[in-house]
PDB file of N, CA and C in Angstrom:
ATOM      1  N   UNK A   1      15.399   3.396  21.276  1.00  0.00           N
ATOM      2  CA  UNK A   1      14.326   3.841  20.410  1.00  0.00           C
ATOM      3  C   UNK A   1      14.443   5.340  20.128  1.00  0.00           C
ATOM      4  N   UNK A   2      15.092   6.143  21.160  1.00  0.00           N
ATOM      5  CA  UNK A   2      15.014   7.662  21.057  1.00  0.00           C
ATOM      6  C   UNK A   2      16.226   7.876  20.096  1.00  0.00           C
ATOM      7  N   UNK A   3      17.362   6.947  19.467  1.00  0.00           N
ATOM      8  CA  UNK A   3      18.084   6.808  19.019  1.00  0.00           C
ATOM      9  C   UNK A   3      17.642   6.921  17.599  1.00  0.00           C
ATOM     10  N   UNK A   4      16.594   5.939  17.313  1.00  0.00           N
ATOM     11  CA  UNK A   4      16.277   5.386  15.999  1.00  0.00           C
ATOM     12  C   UNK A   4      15.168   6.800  15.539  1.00  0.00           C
ATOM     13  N   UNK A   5      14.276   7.161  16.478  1.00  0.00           N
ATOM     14  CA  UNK A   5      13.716   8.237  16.330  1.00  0.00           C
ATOM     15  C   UNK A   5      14.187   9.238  15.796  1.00  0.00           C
ATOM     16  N   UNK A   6      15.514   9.812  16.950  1.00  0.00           N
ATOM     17  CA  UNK A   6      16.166  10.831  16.442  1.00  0.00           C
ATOM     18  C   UNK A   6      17.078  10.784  14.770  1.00  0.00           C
ATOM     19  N   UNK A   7      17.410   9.730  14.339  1.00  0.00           N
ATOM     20  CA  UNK A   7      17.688   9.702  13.130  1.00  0.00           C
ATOM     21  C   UNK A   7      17.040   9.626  11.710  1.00  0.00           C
ATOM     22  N   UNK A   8      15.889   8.882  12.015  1.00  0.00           N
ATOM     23  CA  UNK A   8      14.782   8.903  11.245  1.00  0.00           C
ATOM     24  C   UNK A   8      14.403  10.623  10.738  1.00  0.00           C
ATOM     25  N   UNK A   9      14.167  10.974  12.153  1.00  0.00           N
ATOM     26  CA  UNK A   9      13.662  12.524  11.650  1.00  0.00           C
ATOM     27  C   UNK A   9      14.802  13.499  11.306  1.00  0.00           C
ATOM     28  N   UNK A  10      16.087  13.116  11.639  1.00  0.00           N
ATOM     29  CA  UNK A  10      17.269  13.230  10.820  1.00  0.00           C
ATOM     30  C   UNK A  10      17.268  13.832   9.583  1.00  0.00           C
ATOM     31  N   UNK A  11      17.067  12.309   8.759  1.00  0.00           N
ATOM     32  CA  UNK A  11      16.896  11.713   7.587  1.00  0.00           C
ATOM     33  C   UNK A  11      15.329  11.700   6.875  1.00  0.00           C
ATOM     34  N   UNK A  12      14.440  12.339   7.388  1.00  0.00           N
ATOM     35  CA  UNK A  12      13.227  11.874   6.904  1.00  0.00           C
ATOM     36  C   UNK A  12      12.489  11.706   5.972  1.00  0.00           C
ATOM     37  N   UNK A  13      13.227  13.282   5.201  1.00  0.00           N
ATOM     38  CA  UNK A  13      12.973  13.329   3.903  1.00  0.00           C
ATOM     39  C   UNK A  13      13.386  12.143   2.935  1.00  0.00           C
ATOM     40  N   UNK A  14      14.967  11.847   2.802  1.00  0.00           N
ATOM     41  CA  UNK A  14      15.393  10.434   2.184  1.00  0.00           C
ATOM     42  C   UNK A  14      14.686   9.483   2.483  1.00  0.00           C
ATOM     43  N   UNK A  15      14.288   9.272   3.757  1.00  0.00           N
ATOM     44  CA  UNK A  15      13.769   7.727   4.181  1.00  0.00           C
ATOM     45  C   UNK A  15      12.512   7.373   3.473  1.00  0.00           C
ATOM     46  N   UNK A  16      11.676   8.687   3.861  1.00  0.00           N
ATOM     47  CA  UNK A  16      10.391   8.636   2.663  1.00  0.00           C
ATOM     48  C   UNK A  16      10.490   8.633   1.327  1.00  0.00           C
ATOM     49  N   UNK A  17      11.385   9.084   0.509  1.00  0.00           N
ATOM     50  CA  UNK A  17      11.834   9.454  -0.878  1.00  0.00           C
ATOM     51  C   UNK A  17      12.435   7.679  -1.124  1.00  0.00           C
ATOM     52  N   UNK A  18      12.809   7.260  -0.151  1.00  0.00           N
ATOM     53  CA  UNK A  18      13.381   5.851  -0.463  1.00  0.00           C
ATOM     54  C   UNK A  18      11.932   4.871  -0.353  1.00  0.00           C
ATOM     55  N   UNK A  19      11.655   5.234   0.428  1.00  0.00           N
ATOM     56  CA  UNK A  19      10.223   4.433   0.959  1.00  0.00           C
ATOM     57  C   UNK A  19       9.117   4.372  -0.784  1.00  0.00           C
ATOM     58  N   UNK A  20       8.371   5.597  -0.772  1.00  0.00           N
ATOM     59  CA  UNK A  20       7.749   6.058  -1.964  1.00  0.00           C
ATOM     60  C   UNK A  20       8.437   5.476  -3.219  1.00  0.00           C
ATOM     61  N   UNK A  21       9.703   5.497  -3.240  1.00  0.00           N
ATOM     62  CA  UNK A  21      10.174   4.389  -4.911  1.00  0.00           C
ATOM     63  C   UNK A  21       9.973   3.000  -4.293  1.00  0.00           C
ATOM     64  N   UNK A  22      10.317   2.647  -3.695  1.00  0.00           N
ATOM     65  CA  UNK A  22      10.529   1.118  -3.112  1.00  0.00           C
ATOM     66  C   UNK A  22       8.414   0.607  -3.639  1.00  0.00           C
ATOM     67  N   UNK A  23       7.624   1.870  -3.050  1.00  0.00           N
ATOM     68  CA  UNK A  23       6.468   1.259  -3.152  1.00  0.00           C
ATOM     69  C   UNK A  23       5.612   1.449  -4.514  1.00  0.00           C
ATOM     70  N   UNK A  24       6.157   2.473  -5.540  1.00  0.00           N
ATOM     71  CA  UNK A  24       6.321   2.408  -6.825  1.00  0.00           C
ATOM     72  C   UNK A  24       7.047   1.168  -7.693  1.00  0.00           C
ATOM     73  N   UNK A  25       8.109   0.695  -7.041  1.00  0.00           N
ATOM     74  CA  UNK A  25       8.669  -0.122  -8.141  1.00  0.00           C
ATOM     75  C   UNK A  25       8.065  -1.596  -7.583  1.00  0.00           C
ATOM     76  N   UNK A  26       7.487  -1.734  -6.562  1.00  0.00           N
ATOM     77  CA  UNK A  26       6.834  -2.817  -5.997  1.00  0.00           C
ATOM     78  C   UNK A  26       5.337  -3.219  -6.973  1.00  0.00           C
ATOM     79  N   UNK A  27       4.825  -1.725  -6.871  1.00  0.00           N
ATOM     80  CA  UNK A  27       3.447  -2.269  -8.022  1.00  0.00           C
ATOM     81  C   UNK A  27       3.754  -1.961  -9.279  1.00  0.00           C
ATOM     82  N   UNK A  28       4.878  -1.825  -9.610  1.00  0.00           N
ATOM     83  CA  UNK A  28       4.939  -1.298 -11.456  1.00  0.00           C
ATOM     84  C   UNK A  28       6.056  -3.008 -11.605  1.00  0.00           C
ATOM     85  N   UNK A  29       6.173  -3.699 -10.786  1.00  0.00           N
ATOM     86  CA  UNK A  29       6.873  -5.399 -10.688  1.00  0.00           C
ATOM     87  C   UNK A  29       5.584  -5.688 -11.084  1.00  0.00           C
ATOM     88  N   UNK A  30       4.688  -5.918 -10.321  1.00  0.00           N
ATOM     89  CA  UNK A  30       3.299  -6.868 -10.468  1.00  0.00           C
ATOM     90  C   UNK A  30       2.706  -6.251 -11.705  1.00  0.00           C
ATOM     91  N   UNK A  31       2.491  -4.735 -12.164  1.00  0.00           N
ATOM     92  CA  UNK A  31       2.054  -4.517 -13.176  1.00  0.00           C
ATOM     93  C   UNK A  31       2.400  -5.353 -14.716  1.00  0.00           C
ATOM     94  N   UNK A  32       3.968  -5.049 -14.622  1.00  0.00           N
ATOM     95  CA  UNK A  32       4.345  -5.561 -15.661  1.00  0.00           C
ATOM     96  C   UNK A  32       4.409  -7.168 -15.473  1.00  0.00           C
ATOM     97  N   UNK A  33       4.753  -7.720 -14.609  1.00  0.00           N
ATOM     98  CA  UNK A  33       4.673  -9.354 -14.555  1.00  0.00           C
ATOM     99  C   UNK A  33       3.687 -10.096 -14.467  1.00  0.00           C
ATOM    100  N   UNK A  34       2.523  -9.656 -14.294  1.00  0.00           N
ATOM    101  CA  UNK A  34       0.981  -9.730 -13.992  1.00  0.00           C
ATOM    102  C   UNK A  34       1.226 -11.057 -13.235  1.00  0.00           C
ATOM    103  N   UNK A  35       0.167 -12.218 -13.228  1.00  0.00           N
ATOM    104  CA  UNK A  35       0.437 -13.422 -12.482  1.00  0.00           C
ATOM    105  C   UNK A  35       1.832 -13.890 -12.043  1.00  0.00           C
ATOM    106  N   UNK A  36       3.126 -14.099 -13.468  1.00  0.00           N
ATOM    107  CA  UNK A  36       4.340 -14.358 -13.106  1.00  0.00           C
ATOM    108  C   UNK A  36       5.077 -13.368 -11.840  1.00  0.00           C
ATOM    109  N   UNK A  37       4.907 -12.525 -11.070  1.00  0.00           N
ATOM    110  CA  UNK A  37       5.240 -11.616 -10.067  1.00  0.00           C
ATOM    111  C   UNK A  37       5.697 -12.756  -9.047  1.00  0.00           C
ATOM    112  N   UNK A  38       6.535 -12.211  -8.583  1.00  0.00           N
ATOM    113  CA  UNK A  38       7.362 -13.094  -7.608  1.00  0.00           C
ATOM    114  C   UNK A  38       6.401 -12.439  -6.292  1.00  0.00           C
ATOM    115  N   UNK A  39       4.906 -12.404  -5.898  1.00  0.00           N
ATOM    116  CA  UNK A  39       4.009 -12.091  -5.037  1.00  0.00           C
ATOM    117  C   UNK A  39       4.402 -12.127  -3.639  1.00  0.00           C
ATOM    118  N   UNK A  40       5.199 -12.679  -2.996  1.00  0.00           N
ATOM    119  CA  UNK A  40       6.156 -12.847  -1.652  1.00  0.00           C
ATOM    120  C   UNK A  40       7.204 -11.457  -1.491  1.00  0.00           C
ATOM    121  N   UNK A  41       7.722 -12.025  -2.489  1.00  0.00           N
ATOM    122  CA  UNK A  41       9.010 -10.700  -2.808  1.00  0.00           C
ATOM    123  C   UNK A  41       8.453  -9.161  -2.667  1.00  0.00           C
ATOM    124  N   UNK A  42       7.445  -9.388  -3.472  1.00  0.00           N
ATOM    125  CA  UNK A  42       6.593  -7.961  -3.489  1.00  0.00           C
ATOM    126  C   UNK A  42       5.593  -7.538  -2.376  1.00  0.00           C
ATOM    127  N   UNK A  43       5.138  -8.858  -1.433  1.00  0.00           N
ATOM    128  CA  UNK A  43       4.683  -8.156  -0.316  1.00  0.00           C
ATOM    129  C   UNK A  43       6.006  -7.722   0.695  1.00  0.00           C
ATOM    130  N   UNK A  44       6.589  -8.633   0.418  1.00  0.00           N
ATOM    131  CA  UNK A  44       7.688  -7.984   1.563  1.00  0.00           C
ATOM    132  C   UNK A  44       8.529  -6.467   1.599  1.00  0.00           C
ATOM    133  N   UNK A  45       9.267  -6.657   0.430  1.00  0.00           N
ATOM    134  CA  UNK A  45       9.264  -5.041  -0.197  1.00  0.00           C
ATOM    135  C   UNK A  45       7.838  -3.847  -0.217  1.00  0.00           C
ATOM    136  N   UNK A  46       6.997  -4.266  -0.188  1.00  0.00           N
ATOM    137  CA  UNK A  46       5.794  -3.604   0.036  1.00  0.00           C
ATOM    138  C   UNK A  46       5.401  -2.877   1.316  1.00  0.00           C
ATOM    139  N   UNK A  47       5.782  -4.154   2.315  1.00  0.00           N
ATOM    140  CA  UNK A  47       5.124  -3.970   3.587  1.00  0.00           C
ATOM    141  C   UNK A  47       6.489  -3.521   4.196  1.00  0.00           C
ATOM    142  N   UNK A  48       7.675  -3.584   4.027  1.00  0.00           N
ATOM    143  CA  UNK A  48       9.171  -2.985   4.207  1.00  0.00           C
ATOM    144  C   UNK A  48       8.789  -1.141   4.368  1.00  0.00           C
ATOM    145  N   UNK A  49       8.396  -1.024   3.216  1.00  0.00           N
ATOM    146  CA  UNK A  49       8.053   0.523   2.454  1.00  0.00           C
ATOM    147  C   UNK A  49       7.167   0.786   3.389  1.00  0.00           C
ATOM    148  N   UNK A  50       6.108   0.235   3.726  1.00  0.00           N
ATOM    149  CA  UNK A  50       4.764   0.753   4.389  1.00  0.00           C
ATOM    150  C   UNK A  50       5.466   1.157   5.983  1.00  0.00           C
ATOM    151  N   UNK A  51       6.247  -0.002   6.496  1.00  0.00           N
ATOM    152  CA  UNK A  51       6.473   0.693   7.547  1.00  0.00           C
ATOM    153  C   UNK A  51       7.366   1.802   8.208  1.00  0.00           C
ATOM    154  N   UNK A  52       8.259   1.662   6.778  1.00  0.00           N
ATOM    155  CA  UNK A  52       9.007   2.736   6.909  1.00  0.00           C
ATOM    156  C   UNK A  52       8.490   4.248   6.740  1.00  0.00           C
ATOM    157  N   UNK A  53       7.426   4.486   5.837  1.00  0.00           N
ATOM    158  CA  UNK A  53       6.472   5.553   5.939  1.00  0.00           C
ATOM    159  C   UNK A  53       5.467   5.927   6.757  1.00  0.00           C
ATOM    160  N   UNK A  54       4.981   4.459   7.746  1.00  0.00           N
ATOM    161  CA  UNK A  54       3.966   4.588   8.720  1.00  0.00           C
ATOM    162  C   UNK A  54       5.175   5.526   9.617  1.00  0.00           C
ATOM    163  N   UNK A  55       6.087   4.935  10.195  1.00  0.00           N
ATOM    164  CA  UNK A  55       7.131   5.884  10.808  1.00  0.00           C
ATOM    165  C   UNK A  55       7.283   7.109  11.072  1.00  0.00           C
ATOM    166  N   UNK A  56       7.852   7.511   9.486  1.00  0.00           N
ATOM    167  CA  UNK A  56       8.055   8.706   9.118  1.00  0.00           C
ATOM    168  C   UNK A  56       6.647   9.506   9.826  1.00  0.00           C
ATOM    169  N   UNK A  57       5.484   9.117   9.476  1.00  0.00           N
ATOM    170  CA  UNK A  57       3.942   9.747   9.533  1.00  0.00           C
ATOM    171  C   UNK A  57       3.899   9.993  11.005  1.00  0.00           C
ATOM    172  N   UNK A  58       4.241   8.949  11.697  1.00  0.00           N
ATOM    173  CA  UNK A  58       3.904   8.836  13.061  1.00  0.00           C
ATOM    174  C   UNK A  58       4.499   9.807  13.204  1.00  0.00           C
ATOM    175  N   UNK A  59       6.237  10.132  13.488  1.00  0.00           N
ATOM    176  CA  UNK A  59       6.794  10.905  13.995  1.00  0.00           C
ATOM    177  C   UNK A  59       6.462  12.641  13.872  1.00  0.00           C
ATOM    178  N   UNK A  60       5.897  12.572  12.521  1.00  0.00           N
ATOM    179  CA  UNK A  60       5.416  14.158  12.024  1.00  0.00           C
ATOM    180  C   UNK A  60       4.608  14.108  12.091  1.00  0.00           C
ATOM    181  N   UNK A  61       2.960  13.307  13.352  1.00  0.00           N
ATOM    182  CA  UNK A  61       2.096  13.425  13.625  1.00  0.00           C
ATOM    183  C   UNK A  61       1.451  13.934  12.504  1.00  0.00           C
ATOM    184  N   UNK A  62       1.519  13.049  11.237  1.00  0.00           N
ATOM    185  CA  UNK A  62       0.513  13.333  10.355  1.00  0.00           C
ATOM    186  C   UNK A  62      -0.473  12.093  10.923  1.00  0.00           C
ATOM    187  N   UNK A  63      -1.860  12.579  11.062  1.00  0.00           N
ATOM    188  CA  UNK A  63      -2.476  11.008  11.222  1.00  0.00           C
ATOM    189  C   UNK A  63      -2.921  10.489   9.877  1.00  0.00           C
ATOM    190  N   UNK A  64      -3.386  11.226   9.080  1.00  0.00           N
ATOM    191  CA  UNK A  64      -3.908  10.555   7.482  1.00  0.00           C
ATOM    192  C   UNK A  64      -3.099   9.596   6.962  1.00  0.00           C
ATOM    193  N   UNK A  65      -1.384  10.072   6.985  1.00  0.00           N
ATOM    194  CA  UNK A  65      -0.390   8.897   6.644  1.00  0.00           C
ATOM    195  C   UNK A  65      -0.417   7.906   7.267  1.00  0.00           C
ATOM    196  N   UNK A  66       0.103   8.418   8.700  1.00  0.00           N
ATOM    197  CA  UNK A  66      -0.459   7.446   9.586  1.00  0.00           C
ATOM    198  C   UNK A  66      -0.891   6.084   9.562  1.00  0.00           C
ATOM    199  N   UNK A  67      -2.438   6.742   9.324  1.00  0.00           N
ATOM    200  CA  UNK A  67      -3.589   5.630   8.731  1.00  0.00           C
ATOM    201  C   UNK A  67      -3.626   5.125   7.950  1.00  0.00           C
ATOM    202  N   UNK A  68      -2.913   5.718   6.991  1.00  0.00           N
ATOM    203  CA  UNK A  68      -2.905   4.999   5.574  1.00  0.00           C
ATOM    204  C   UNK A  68      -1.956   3.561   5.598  1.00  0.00           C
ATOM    205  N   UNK A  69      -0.606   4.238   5.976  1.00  0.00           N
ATOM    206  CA  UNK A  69       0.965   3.025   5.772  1.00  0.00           C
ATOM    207  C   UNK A  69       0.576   2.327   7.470  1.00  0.00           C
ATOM    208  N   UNK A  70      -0.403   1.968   8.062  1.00  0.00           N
ATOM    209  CA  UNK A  70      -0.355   1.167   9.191  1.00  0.00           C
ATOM    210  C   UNK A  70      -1.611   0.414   8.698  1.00  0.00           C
ATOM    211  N   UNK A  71      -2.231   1.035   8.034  1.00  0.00           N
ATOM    212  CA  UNK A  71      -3.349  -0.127   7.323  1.00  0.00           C
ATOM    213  C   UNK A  71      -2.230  -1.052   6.322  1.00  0.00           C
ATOM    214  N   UNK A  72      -1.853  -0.502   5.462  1.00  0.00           N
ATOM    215  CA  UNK A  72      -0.635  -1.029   4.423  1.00  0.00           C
ATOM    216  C   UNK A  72       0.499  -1.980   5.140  1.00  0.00           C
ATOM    217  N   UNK A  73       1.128  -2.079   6.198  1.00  0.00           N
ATOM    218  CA  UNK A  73       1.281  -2.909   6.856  1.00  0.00           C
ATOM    219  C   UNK A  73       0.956  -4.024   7.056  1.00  0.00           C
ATOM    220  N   UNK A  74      -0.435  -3.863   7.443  1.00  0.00           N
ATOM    221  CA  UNK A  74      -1.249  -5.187   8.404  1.00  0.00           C
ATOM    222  C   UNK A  74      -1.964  -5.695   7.328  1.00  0.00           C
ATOM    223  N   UNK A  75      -2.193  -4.934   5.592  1.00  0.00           N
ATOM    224  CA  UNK A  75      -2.433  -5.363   4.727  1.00  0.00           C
ATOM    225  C   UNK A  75      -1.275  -6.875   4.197  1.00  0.00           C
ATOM    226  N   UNK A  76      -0.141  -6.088   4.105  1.00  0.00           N
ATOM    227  CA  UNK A  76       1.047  -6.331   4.176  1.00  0.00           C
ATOM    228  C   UNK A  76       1.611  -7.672   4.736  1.00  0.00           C
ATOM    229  N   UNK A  77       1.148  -7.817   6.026  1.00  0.00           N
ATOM    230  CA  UNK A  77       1.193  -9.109   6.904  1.00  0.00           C
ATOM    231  C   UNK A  77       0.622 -10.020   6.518  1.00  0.00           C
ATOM    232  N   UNK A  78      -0.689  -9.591   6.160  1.00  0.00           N
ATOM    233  CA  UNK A  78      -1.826 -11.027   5.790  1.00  0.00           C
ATOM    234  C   UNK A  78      -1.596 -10.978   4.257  1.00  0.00           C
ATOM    235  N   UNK A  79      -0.926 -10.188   3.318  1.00  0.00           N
ATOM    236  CA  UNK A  79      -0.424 -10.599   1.822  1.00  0.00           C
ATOM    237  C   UNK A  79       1.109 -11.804   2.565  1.00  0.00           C
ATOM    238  N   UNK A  80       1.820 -11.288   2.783  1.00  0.00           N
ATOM    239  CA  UNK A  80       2.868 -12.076   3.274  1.00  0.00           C
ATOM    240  C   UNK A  80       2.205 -13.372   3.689  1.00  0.00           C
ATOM    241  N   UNK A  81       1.417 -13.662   4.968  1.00  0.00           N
ATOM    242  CA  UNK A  81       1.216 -14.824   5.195  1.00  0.00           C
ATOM    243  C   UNK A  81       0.690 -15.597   3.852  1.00  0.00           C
ATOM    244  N   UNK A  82      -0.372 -14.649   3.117  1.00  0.00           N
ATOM    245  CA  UNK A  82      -1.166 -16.050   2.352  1.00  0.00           C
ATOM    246  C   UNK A  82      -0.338 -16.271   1.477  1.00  0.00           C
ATOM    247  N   UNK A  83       0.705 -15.236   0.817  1.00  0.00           N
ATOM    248  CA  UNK A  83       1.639 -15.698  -0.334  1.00  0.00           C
ATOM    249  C   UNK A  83       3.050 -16.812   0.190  1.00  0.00           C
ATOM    250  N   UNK A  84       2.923 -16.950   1.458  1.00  0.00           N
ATOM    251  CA  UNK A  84       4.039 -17.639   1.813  1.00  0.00           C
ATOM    252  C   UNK A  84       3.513 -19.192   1.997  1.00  0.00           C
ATOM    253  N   UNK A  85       1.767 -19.494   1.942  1.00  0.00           N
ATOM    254  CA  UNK A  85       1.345 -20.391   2.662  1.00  0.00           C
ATOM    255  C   UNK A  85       0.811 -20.302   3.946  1.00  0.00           C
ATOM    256  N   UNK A  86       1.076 -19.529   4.746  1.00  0.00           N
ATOM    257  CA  UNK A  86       0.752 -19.143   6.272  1.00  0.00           C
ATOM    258  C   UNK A  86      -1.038 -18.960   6.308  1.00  0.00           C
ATOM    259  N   UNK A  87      -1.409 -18.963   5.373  1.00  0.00           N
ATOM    260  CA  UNK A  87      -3.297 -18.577   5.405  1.00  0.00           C
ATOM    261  C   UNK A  87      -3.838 -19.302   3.944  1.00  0.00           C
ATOM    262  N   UNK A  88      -4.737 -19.509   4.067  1.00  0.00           N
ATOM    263  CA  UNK A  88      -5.648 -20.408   3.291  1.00  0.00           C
ATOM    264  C   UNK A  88      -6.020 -19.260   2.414  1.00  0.00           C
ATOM    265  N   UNK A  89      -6.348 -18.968   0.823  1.00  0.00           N
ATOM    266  CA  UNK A  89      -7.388 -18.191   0.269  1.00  0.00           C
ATOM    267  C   UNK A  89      -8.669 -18.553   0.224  1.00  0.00           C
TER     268      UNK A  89
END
């Protein structure tokens, strides 16, 4: 883990800069596809992004990010389950 840590904050700037498009081109998919959105695809790529920025946040003890991409996550989880079938709407 002190491995993955140490590279992350490495890299942190890219990882977030990768993260932040990934979660731009995730809602500008659903924008433009409105209902037709492949909704699975896009939570997963979604919640991919979220945790890769909850990360980033953690490690640079921002807590606001933090809070934000670890809510986005667990948002993330329960979009994943209900779009996969895993939860009832």
């Amino acid at each position: 883990m002190v491995a993955v840590n140490a590279f992350i904050l490495k890299h942190i700037r890219t990882i977030e800069l990768v993260g932040v498009l990934m979660r731009i081109s995730s809602f500008s998919l659903v924008s433009w596809l409105g209902p037709t959105s492949p909704f699975l695809f896009v939570w997963v790529f979604n919640t991919i992004d979220a945790i890769m920025l909850a990360w980033c946040a953690v490690l640079k003890k921002d807590l606001a990010y933090s809070v934000l991409n670890v809510f986005w996550v667990i948002i993330g989880i329960i979009g994943i389950l209900r779009a996969g079938g895993g939860l009832p709407y």
